[in-house]
Protein backbone atom coordinates (compact mmCIF):
# COMPACT_ATOMS: atom_id res chain seq x y z
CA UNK A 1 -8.15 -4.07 25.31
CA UNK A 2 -8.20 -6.42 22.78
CA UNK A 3 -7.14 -10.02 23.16
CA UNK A 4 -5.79 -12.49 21.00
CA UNK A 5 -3.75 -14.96 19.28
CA UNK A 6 -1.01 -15.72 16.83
CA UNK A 7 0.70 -18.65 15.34
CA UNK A 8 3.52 -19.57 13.58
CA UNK A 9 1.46 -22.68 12.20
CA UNK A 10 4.63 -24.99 13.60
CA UNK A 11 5.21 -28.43 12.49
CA UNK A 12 7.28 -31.83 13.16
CA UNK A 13 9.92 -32.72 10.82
CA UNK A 14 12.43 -35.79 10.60
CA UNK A 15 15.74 -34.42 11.42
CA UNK A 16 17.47 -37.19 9.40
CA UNK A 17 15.41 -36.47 5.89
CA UNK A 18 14.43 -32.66 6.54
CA UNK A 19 11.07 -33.44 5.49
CA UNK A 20 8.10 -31.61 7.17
CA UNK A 21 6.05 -33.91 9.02
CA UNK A 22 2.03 -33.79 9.56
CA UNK A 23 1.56 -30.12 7.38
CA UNK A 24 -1.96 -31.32 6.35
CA UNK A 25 -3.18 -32.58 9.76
CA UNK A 26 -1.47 -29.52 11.13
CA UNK A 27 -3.32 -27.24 9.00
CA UNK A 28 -7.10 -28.58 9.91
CA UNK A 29 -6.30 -28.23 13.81
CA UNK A 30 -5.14 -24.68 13.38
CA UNK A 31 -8.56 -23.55 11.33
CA UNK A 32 -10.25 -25.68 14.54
CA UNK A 33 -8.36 -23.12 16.37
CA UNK A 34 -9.34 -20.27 15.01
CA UNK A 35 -12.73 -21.56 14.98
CA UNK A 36 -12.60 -21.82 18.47
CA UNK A 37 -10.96 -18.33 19.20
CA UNK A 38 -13.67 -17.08 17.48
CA UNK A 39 -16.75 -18.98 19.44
CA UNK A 40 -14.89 -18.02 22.57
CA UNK A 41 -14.86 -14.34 22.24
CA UNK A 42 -11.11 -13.41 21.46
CA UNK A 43 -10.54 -10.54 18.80
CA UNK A 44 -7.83 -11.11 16.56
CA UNK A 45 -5.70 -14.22 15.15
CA UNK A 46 -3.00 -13.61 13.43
CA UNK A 47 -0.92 -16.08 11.50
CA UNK A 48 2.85 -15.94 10.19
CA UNK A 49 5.25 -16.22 6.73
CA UNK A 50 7.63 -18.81 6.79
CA UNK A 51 9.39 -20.55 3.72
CA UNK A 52 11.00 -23.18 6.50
CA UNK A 53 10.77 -27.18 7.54
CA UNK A 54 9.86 -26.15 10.76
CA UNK A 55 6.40 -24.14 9.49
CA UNK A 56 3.47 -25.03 7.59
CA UNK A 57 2.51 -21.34 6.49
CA UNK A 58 3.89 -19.69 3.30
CA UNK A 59 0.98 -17.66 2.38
CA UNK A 60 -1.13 -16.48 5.47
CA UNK A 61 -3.94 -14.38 3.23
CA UNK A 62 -4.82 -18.04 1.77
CA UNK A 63 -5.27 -19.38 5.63
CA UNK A 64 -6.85 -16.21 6.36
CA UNK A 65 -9.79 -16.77 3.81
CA UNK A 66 -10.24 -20.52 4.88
CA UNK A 67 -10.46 -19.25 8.56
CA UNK A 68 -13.04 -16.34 7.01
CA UNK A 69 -15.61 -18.94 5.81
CA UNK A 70 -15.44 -20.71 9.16
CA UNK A 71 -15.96 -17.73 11.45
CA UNK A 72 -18.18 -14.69 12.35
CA UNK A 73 -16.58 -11.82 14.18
CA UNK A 74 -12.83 -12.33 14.86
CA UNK A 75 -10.39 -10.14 13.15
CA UNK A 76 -7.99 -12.00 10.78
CA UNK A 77 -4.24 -11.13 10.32
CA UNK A 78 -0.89 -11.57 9.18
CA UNK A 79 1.98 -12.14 12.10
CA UNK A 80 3.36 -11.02 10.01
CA UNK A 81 3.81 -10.41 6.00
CA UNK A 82 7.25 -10.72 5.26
CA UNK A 83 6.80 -7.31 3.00
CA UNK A 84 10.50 -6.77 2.24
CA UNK A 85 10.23 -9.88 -0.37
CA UNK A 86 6.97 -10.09 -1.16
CA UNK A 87 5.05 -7.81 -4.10
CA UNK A 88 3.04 -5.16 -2.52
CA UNK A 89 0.39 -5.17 -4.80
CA UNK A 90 -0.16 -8.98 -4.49
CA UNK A 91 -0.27 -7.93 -0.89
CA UNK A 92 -2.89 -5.85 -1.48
CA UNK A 93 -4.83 -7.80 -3.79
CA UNK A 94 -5.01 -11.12 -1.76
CA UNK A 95 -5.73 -9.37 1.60
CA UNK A 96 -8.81 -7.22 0.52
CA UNK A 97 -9.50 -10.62 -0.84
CA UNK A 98 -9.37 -11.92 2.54
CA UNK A 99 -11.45 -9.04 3.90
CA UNK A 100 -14.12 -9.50 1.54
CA UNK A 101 -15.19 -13.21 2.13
CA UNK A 102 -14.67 -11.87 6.25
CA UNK A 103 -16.69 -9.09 5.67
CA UNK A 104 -14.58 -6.70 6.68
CA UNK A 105 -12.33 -8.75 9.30
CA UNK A 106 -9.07 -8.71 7.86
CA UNK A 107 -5.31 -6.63 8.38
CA UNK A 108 -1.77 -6.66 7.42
CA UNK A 109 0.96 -7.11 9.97
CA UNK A 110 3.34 -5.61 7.55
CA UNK A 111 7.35 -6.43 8.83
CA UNK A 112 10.67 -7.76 7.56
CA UNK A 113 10.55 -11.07 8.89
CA UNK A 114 12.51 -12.77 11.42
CA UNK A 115 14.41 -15.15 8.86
CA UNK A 116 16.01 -14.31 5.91
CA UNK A 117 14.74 -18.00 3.53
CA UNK A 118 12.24 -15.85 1.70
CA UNK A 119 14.93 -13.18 0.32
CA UNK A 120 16.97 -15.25 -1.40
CA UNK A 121 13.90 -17.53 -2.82
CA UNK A 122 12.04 -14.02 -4.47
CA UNK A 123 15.17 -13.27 -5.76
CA UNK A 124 15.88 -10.42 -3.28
CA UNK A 125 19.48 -9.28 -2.24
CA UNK A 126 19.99 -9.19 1.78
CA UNK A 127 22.26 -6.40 1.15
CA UNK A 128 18.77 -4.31 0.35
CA UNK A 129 17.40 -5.24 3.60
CA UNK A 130 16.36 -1.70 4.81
CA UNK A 131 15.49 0.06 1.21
CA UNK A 132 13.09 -3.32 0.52
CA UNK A 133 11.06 -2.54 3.36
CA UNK A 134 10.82 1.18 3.68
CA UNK A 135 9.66 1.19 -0.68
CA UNK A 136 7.73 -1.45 -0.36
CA UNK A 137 5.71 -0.13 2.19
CA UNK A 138 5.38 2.94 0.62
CA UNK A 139 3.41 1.27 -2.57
CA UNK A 140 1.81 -0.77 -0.19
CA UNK A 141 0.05 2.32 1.28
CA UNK A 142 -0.51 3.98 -1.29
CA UNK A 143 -2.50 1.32 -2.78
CA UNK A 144 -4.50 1.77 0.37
CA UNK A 145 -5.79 4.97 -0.40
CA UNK A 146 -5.81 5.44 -4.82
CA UNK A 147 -7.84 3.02 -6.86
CA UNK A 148 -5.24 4.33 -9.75
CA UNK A 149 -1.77 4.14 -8.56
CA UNK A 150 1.30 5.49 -10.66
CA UNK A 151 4.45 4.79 -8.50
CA UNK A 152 7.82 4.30 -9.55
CA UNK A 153 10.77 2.48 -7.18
CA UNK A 154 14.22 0.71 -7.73
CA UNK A 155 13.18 -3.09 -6.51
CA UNK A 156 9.97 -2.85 -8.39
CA UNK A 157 9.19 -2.44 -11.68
CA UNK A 158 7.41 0.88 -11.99
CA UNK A 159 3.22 1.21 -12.33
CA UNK A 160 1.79 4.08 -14.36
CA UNK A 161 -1.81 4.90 -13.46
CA UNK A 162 -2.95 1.39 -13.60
CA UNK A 163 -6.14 0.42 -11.43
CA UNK A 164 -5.81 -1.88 -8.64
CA UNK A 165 -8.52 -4.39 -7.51
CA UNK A 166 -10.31 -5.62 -5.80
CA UNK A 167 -10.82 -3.22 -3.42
CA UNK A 168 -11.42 -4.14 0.67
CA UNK A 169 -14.81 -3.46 2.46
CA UNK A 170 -12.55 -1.42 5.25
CA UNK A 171 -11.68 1.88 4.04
CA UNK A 172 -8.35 1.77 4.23
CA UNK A 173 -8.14 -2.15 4.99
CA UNK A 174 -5.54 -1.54 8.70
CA UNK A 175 -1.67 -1.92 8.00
CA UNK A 176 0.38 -2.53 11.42
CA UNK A 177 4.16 -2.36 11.66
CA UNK A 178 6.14 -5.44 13.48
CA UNK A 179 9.11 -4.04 15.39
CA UNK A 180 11.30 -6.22 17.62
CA UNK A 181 12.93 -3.22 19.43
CA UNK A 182 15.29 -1.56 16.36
CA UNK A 183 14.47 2.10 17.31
CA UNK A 184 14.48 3.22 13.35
CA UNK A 185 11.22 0.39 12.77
CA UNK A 186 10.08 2.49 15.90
CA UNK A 187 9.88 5.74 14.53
CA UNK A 188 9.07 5.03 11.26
CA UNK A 189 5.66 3.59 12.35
CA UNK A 190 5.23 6.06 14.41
CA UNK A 191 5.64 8.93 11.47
CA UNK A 192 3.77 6.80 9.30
CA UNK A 193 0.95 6.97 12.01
CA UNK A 194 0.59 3.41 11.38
CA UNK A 195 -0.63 1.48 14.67
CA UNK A 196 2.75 -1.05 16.00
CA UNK A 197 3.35 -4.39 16.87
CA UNK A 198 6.28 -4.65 19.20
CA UNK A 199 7.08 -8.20 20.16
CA UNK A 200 8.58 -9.32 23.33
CA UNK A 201 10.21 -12.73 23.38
CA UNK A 202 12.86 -12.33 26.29
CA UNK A 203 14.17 -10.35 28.92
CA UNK A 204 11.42 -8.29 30.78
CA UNK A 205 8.94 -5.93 29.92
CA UNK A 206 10.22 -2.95 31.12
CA UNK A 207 13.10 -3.16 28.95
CA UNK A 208 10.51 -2.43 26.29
CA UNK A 209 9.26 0.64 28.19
CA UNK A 210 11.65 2.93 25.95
CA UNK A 211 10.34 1.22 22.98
CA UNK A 212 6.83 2.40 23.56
CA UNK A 213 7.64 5.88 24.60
CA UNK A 214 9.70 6.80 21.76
CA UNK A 215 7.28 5.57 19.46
CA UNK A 216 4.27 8.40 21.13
CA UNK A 217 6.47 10.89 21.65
CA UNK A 218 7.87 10.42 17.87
CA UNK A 219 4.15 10.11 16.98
CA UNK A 220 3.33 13.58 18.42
CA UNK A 221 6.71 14.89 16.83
CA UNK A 222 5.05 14.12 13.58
CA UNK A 223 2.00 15.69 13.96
CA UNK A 224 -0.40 12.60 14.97
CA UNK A 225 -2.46 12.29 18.11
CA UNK A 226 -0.25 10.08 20.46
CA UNK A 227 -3.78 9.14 22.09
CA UNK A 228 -5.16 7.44 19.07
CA UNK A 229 -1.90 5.58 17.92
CA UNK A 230 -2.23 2.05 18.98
CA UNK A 231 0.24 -0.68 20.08
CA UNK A 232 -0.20 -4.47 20.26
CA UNK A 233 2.41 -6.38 22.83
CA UNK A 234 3.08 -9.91 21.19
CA UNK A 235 4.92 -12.36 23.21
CA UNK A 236 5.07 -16.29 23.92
CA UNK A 237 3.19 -18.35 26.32
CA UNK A 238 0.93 -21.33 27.22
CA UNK A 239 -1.80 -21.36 29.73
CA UNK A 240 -3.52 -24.63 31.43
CA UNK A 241 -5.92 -25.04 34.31
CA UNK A 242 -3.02 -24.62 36.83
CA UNK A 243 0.77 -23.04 36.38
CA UNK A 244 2.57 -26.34 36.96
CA UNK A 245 0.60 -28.01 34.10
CA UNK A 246 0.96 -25.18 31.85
CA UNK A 247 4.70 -25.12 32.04
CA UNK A 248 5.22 -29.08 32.08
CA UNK A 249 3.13 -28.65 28.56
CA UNK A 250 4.96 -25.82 27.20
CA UNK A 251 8.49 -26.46 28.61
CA UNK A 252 10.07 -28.95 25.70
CA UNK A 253 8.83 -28.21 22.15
CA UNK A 254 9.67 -24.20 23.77
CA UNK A 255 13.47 -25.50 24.60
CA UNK A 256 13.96 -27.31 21.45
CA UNK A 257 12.59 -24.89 18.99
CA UNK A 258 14.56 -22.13 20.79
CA UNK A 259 17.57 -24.04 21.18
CA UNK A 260 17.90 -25.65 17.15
CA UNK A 261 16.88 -21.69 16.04
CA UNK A 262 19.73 -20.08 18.49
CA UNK A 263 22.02 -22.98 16.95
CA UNK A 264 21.62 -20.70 14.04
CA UNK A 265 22.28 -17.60 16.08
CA UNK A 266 24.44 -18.33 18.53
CA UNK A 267 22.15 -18.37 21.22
CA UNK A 268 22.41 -20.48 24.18
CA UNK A 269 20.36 -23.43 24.84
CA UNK A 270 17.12 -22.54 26.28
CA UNK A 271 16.95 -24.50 30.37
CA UNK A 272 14.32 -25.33 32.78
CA UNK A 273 15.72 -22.35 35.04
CA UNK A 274 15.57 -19.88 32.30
CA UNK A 275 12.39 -20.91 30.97
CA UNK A 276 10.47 -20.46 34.67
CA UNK A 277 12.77 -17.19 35.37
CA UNK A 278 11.23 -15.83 31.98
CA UNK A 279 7.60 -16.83 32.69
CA UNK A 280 7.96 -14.65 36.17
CA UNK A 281 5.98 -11.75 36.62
CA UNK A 282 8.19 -9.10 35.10
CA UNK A 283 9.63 -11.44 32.17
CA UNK A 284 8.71 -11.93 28.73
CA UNK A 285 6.95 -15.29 29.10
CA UNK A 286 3.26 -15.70 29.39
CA UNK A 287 2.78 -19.31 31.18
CA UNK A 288 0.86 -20.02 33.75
CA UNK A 289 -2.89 -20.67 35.38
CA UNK A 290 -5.66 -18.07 33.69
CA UNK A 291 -5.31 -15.68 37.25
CA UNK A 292 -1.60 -15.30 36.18
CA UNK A 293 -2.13 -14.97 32.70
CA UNK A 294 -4.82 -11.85 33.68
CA UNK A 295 -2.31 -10.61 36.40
CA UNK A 296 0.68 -10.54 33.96
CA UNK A 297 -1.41 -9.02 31.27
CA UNK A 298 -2.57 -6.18 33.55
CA UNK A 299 1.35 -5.23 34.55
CA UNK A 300 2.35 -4.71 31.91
CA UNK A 301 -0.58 -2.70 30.34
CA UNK A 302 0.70 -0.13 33.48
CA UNK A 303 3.78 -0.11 31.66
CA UNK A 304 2.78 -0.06 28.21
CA UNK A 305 -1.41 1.39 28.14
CA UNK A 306 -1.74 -0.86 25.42
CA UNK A 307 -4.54 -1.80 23.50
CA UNK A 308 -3.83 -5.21 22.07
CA UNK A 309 -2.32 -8.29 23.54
CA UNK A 310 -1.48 -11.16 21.51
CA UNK A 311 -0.12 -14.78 22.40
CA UNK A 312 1.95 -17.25 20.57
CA UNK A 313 0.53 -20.80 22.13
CA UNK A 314 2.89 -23.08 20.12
CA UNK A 315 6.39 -21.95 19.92
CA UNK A 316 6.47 -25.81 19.51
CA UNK A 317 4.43 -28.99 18.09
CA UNK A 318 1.46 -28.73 21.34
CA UNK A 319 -0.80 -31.24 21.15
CA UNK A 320 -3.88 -29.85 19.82
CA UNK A 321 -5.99 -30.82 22.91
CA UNK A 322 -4.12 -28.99 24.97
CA UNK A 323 -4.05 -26.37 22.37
CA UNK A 324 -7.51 -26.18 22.26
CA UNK A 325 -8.34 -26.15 25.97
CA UNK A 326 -5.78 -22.78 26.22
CA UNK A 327 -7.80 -21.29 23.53
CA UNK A 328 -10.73 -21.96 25.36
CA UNK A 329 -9.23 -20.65 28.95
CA UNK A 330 -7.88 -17.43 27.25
CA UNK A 331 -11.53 -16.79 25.47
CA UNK A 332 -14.11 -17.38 28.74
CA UNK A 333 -11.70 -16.41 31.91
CA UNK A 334 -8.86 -14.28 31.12
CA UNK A 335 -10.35 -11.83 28.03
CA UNK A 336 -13.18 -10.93 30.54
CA UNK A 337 -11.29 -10.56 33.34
CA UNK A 338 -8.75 -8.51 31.51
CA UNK A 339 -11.64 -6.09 29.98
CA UNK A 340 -13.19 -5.72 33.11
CA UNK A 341 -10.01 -4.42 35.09
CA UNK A 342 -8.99 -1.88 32.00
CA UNK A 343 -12.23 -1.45 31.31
């Protein structure tokens, strides 16, 4: 199994101005990070799209390529690309960017975003949601596979056998889907035979279980292997040399983000209770000492036989100490531990 990380790239900001707070500073720690992720031994790091106060990140490729320079073997990815607004040729173009400085190291998390601020700022109608995403995925893999593309679309302007470049080492550079449980993202990676992302951010993992299931058996429906098709569980969490630590680092910035972003959605506020009946064995949280990290890990790969597991440390502003020693726990005691047992 494969083992990694994923950030959001979150930030402070004054809640009486608006203003983001600390984006630069924010910005060297979380190249540091990946730096680190990579020395360790961890696979992947992906980072997100955001076009909010809250989040440094706008344009992961540009991260991407920074973190490229700075490292040797870790894979590099979106989490995810906001395709729905975004130009799937620019796509494209800045990600086999990416995987040429990496040498190779670079993929798209292609989804449609869990906030809607982008839409409106490209100029996109909400209204399009669905058709956005399923066309714009379409160019985006066929530019995958013809040097020449003609295509033609209704939210695009049309291309007519125009080369695209430059062109990635990997041939084709990996596209993943992010779902967050809507059965129709589920099946339409699946028929795609495009690997899946499926995050899990609350309740517990076996509520997932049909998730994963449909998307095999809708695999094999469509002719693909269900053996070969992969899926990646992404979820929050924090890890610290023992549990109590680890939640007493991760409890508040977790509550407050959660709480001001289900202000918007008419969630509850996030409590104490909640947030240690979530980190429990069978719920979506991932907190904990490195044994229970492994441990949680490993039940839910008998539920799911995945093949990629990816954490969000900072759902919140961390300090980047702390930050750092997680990284480091994850890398040298858990992703051993974790091979070893799946093997």
């Amino acid at each position: 199994m494969e083992i990694g990380l994923f950030s959001f790239v979150e930030t402070a900001f004054d809640p009486a101005t608006g203003r983001q707070l600390g984006a630069e500073q924010r910005l060297r720690d979380l190249l540091e990070e990946i730096e680190l992720a990579d020395q360790v031994g961890l696979d992947v790091f992906g980072v997100g799209e955001h076009h909010r106060r809250d989040y440094v990140v706008s344009t992961p490729a540009v991260v991407l390529a920074a973190a490229a320079a700075r490292t040797r073997k870790i894979r590099l990815t979106s989490a995810v690309t906001v395709l729905s607004s975004d130009d799937p040729v620019r796509v494209f173009q800045d990600f086999a960017t990416v995987d040429l400085i990496s040498g190779g190291r670079a993929e798209i998390m292609a989804g449609r975003g869990s906030f809607t601020e982008s839409f409106p700022l490209f100029g996109q109608d909400l209204s399009d949601y669905e058709e956005l995403f399923a066309e714009k995925l379409d160019l985006l893999l066929r530019l995958r596979h013809e040097e020449r593309v003609t295509w033609s679309g209704r939210h695009r302007p049309d291309i007519d056998d125009r080369p695209v470049y430059p062109r990635p080492v990997q041939d084709p550079i990996p596209v993943w889907i992010a779902v967050g449980g809507t059965p129709k993202s589920v099946t339409r990676a699946a028929r795609l035979g495009l690997p899946m992302a499926l995050a899990i951010i609350g309740g517990t993992a076996h509520r997932f279980q049909p998730m994963v299931d449909l998307y095999r058996d809708a695999a094999g429906r469509a002719g693909h292997d269900p053996s070969t098709m992969k899926v990646s569980i992404n979820s929050h969490g924090f890890l610290a040399d023992d549990s109590r630590a680890a939640a007493d680092i991760a409890f508040p910035p977790f509550a407050e983000t959660m709480s001001r972003i289900g202000r918007e959605r008419g969630w509850p506020p996030t409590t104490r209770g909640h947030f240690d009946a979530e980190s429990a064995l069978p719920g979506a949280l991932f907190i904990g000492s490195p044994q229970q990290i492994v441990d949680k890990i490993l039940y839910q790969h008998e539920i799911f036989r995945h093949d990629r597991f990816l954490l969000q440390l900072t759902v919140g502003p961390i300090p980047h100490r702390e930050v750092m020693r997680a990284i480091e726990l994850l890398g040298t005691e858990v992703a051993p531990a974790v091979r070893k047992a799946v093997g």
